[in-house]
N, C-alpha and C. Protein backbone atom coordinates (compact mmCIF):
# COMPACT_ATOMS: atom_id res chain seq x y z
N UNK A 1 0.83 -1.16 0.00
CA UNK A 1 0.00 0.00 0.00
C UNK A 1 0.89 1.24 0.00
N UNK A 2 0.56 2.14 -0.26
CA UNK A 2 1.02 3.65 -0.74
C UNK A 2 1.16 4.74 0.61
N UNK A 3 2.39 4.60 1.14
CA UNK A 3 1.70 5.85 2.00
C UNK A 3 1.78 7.14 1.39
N UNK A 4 1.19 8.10 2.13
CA UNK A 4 0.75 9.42 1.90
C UNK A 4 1.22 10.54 2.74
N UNK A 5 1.73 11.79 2.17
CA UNK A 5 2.20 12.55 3.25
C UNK A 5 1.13 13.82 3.31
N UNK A 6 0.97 14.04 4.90
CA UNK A 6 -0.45 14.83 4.73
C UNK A 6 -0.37 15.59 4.51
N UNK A 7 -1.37 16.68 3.89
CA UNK A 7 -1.37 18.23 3.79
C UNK A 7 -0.85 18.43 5.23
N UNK A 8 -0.05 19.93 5.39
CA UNK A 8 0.41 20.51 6.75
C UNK A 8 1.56 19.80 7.55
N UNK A 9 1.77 19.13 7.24
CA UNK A 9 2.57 17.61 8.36
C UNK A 9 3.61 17.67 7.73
N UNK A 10 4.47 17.12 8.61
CA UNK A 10 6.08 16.78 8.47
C UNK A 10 6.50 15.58 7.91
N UNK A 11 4.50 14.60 9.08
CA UNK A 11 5.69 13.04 8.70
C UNK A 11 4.61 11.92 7.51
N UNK A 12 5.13 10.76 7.72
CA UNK A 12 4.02 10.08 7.07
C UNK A 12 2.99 9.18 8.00
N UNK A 13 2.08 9.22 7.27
CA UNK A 13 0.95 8.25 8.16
C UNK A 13 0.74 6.99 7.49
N UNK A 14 0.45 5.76 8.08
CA UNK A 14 0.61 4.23 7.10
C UNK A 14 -1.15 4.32 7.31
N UNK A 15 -1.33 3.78 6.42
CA UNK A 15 -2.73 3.43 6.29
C UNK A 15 -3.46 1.98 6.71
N UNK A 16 -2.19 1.35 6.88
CA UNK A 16 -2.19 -0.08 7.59
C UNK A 16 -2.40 0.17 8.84
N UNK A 17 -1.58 1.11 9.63
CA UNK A 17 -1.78 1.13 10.82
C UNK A 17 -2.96 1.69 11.15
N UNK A 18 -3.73 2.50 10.69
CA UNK A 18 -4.98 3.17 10.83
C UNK A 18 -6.35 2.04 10.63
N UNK A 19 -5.61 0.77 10.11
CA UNK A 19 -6.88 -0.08 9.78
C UNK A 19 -6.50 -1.21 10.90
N UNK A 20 -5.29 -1.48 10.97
CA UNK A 20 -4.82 -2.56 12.16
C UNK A 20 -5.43 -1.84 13.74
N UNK A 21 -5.49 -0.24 13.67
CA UNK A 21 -6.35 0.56 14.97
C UNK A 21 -7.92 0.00 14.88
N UNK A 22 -8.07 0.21 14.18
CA UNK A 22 -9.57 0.01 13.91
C UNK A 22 -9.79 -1.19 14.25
N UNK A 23 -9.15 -2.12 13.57
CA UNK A 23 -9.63 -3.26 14.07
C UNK A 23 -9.44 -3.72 15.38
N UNK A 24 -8.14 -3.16 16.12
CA UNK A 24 -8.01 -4.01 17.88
C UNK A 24 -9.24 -2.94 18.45
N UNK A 25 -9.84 -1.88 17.86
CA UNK A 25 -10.69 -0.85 18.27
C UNK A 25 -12.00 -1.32 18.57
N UNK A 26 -12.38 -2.29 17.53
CA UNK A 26 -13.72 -2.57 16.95
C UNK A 26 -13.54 -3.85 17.91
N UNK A 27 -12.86 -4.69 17.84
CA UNK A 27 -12.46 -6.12 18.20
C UNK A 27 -12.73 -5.58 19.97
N UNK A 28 -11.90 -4.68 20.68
CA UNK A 28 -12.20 -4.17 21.91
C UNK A 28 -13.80 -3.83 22.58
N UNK A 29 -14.22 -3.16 21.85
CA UNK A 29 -15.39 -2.89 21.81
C UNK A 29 -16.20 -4.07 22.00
N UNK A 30 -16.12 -5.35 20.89
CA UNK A 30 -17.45 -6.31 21.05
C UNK A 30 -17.09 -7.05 22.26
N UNK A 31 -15.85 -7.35 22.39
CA UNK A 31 -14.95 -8.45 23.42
C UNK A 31 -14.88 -8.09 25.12
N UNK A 32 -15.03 -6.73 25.37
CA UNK A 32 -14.87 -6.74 26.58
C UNK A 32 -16.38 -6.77 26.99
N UNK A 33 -17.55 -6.13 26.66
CA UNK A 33 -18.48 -6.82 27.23
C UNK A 33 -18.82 -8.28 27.33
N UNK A 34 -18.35 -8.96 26.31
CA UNK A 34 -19.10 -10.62 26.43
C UNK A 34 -17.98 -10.59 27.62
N UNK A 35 -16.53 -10.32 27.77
CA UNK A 35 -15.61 -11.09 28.79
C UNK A 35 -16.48 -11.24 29.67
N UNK A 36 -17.04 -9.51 30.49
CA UNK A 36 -17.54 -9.04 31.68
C UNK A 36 -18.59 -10.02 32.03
N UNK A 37 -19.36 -10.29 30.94
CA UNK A 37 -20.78 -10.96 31.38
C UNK A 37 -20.11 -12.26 31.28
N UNK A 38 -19.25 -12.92 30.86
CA UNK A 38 -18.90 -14.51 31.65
C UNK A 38 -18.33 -14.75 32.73
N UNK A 39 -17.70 -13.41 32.90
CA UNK A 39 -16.94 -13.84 34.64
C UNK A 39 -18.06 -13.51 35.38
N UNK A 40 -19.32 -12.41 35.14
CA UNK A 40 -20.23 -12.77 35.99
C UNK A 40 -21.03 -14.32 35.74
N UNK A 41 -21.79 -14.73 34.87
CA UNK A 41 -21.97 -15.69 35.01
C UNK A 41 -21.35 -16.67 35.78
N UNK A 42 -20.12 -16.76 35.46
CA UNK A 42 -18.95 -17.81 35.94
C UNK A 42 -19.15 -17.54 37.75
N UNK A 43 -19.41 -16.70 38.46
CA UNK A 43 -18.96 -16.09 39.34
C UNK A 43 -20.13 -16.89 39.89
N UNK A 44 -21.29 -16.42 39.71
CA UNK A 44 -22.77 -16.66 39.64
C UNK A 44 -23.18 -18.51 40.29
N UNK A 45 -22.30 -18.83 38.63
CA UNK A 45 -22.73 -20.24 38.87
C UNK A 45 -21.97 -20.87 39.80
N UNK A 46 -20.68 -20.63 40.39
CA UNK A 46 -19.84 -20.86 41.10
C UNK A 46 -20.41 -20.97 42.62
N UNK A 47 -21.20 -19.73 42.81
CA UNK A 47 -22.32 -19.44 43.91
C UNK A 47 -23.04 -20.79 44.51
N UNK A 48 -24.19 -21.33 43.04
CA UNK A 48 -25.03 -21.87 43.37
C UNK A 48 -23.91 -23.71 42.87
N UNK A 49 -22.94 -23.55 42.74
CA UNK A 49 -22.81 -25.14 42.69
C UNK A 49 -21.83 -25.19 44.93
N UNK A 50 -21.65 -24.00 45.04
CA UNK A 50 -21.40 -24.34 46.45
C UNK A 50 -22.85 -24.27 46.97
N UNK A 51 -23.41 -24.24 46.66
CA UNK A 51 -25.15 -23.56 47.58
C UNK A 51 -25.28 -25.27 47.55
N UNK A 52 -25.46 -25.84 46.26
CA UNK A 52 -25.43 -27.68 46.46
C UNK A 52 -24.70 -28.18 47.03
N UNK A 53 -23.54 -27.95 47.09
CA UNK A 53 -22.69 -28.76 47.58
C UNK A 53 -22.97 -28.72 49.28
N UNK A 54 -23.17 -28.00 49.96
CA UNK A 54 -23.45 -27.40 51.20
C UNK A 54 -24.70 -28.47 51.37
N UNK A 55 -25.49 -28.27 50.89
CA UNK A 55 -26.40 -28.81 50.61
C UNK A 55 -26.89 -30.33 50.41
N UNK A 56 -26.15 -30.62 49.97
CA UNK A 56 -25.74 -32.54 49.62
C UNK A 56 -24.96 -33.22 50.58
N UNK A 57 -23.86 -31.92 51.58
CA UNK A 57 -23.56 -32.73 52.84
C UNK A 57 -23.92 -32.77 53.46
N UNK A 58 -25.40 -31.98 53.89
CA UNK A 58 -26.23 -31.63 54.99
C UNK A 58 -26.97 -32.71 54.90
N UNK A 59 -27.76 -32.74 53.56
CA UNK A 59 -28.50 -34.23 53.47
C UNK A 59 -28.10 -35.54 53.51
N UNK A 60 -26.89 -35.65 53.57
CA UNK A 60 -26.09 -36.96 53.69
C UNK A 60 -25.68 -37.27 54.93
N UNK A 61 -25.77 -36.34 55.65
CA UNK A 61 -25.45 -36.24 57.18
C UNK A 61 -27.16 -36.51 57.97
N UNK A 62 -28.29 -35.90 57.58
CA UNK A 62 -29.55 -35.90 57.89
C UNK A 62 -29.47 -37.16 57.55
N UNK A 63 -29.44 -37.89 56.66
CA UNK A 63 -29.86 -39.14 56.06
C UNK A 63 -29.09 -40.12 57.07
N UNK A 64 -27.94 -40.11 56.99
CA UNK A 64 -27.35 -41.34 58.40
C UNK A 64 -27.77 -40.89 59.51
N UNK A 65 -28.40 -40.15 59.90
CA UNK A 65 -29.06 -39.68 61.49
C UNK A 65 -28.37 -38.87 61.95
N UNK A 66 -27.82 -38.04 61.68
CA UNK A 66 -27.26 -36.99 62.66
C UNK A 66 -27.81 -35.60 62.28
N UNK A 67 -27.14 -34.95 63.15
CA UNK A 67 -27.80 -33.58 62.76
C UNK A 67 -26.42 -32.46 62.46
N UNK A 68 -27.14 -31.51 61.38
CA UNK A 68 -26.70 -30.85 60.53
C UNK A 68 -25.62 -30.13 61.32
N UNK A 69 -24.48 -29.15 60.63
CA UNK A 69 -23.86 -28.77 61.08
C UNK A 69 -24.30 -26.94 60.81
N UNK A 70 -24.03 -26.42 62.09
CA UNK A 70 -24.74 -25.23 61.35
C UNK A 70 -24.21 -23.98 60.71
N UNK A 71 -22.88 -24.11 61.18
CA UNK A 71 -22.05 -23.48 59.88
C UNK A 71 -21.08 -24.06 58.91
N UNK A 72 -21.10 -23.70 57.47
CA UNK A 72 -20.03 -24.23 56.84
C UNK A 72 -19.61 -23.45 55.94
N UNK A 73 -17.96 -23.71 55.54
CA UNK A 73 -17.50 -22.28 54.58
C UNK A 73 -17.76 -23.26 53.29
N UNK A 74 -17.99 -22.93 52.17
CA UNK A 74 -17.93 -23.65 50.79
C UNK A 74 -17.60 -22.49 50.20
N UNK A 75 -16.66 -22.52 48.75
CA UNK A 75 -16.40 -21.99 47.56
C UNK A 75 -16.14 -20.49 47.89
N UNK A 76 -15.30 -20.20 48.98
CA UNK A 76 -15.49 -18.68 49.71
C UNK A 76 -16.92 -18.03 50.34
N UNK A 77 -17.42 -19.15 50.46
CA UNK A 77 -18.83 -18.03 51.30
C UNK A 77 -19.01 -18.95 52.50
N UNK A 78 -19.57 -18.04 53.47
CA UNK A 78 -20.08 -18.97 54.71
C UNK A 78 -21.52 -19.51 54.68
N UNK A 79 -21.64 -20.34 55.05
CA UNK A 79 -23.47 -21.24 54.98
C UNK A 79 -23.44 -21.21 55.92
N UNK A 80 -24.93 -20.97 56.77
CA UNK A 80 -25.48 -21.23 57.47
C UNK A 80 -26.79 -22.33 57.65
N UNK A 81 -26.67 -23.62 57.91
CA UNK A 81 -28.06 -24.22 57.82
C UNK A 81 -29.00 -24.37 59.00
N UNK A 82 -30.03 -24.39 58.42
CA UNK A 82 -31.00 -25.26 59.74
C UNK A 82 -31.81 -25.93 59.20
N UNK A 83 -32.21 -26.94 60.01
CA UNK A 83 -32.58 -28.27 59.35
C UNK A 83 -34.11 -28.05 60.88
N UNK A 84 -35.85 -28.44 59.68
CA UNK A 84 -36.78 -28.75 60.89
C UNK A 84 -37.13 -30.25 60.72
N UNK A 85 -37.01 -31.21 61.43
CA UNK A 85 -37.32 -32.25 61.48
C UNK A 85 -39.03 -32.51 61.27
N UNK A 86 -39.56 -31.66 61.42
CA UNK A 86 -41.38 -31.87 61.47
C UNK A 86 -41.66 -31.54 59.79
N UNK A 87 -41.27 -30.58 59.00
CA UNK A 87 -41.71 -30.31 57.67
C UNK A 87 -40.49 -30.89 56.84
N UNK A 88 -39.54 -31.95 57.63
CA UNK A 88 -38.39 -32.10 56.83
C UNK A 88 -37.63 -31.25 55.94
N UNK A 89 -37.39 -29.82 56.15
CA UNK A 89 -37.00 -28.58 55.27
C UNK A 89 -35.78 -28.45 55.71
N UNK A 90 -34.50 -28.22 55.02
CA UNK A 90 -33.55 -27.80 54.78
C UNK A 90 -33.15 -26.17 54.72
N UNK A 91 -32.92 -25.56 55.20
CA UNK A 91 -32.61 -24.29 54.66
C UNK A 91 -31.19 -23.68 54.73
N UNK A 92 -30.83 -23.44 53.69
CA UNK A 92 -29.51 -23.36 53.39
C UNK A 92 -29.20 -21.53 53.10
N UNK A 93 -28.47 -20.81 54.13
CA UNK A 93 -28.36 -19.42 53.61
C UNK A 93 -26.79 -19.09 53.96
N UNK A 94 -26.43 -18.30 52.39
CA UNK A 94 -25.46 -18.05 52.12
C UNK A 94 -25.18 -16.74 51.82
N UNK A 95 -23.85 -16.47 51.51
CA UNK A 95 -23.43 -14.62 51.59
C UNK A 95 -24.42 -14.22 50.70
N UNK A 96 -24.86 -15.01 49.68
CA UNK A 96 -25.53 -13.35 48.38
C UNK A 96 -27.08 -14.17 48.32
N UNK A 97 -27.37 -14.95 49.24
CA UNK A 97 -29.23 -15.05 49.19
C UNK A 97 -29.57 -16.55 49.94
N UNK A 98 -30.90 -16.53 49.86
CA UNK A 98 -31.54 -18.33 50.54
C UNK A 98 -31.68 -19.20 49.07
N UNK A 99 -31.46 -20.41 49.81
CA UNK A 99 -31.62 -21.62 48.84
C UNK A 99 -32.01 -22.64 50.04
N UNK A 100 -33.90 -22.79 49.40
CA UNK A 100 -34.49 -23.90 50.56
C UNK A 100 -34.78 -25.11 49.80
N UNK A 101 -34.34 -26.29 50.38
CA UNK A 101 -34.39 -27.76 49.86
C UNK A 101 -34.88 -28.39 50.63
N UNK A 102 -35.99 -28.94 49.89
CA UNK A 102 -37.26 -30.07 51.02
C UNK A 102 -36.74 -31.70 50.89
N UNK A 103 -35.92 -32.28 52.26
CA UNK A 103 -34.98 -33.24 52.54
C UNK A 103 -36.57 -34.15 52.65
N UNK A 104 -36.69 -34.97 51.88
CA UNK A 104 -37.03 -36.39 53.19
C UNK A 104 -36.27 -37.34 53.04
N UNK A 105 -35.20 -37.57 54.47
CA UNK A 105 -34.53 -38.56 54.92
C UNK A 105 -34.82 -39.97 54.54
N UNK A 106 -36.28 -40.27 54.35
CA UNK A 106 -36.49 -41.38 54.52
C UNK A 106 -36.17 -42.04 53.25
N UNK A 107 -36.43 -41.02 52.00
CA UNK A 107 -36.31 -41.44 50.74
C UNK A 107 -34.77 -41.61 50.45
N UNK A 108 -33.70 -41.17 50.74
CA UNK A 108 -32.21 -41.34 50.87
C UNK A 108 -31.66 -42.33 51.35
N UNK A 109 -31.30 -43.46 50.16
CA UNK A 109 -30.58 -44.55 50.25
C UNK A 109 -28.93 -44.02 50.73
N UNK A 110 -28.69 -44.67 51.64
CA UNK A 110 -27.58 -44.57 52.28
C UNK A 110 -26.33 -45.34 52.37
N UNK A 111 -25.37 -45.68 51.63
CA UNK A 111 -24.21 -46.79 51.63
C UNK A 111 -23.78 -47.54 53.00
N UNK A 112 -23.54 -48.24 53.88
CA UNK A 112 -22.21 -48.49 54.67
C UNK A 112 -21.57 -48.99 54.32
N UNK A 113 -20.12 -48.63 54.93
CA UNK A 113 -18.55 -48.63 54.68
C UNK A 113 -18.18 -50.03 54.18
């Protein structure tokens, strides 16, 4: 390609580089929003697979007969549970909201060692 020296100016300008701008320009533009919205997602889902997990040891612990523990840290957040034995309800609350899971013990097949 041809460069050009501008009216008024001293130096030259490439016309490659003005299109290679454009493009990390344009390319910037579409790319940093999708990034933003997957690390939230990512962040998000990260949330609710500790909200289960919290969750699946509580019921595995309800299920061999004992009783729940009532705090636990998972995936950087702290849980808090409480477990009512009369409506069999689970309630599981964590740093950014509630997640309630209706346990019945009785239906939970249980391994021994």
């Amino acid at each position: 390609m041809k460069s050009t020296k501008l009216n008024g100016s001293s130096g030259y300008m490439l016309f490659e580089s003005l299109i290679a701008l454009a493009m990390v320009s344009i390319s910037l533009y579409v790319l940093i929003p999708h990034s933003v919205q997957f690390f939230t997602t990512l962040k998000a889902a990260g949330a609710e697979v500790a909200y289960w997990r919290v969750a699946q040891d509580q019921m595995q612990v309800i299920a061999e007969g004992g009783s729940p523990i009532g705090s636990q840290a998972s995936g950087g957040l702290l849980f808090i549970t409480t477990w009512n034995p009369e409506t069999a309800q689970l309630v599981v609350n964590g740093g950014d909201g509630t997640e309630r899971v209706e346990v019945h013990a009785e239906e939970i097949q249980t391994e021994g060692p």
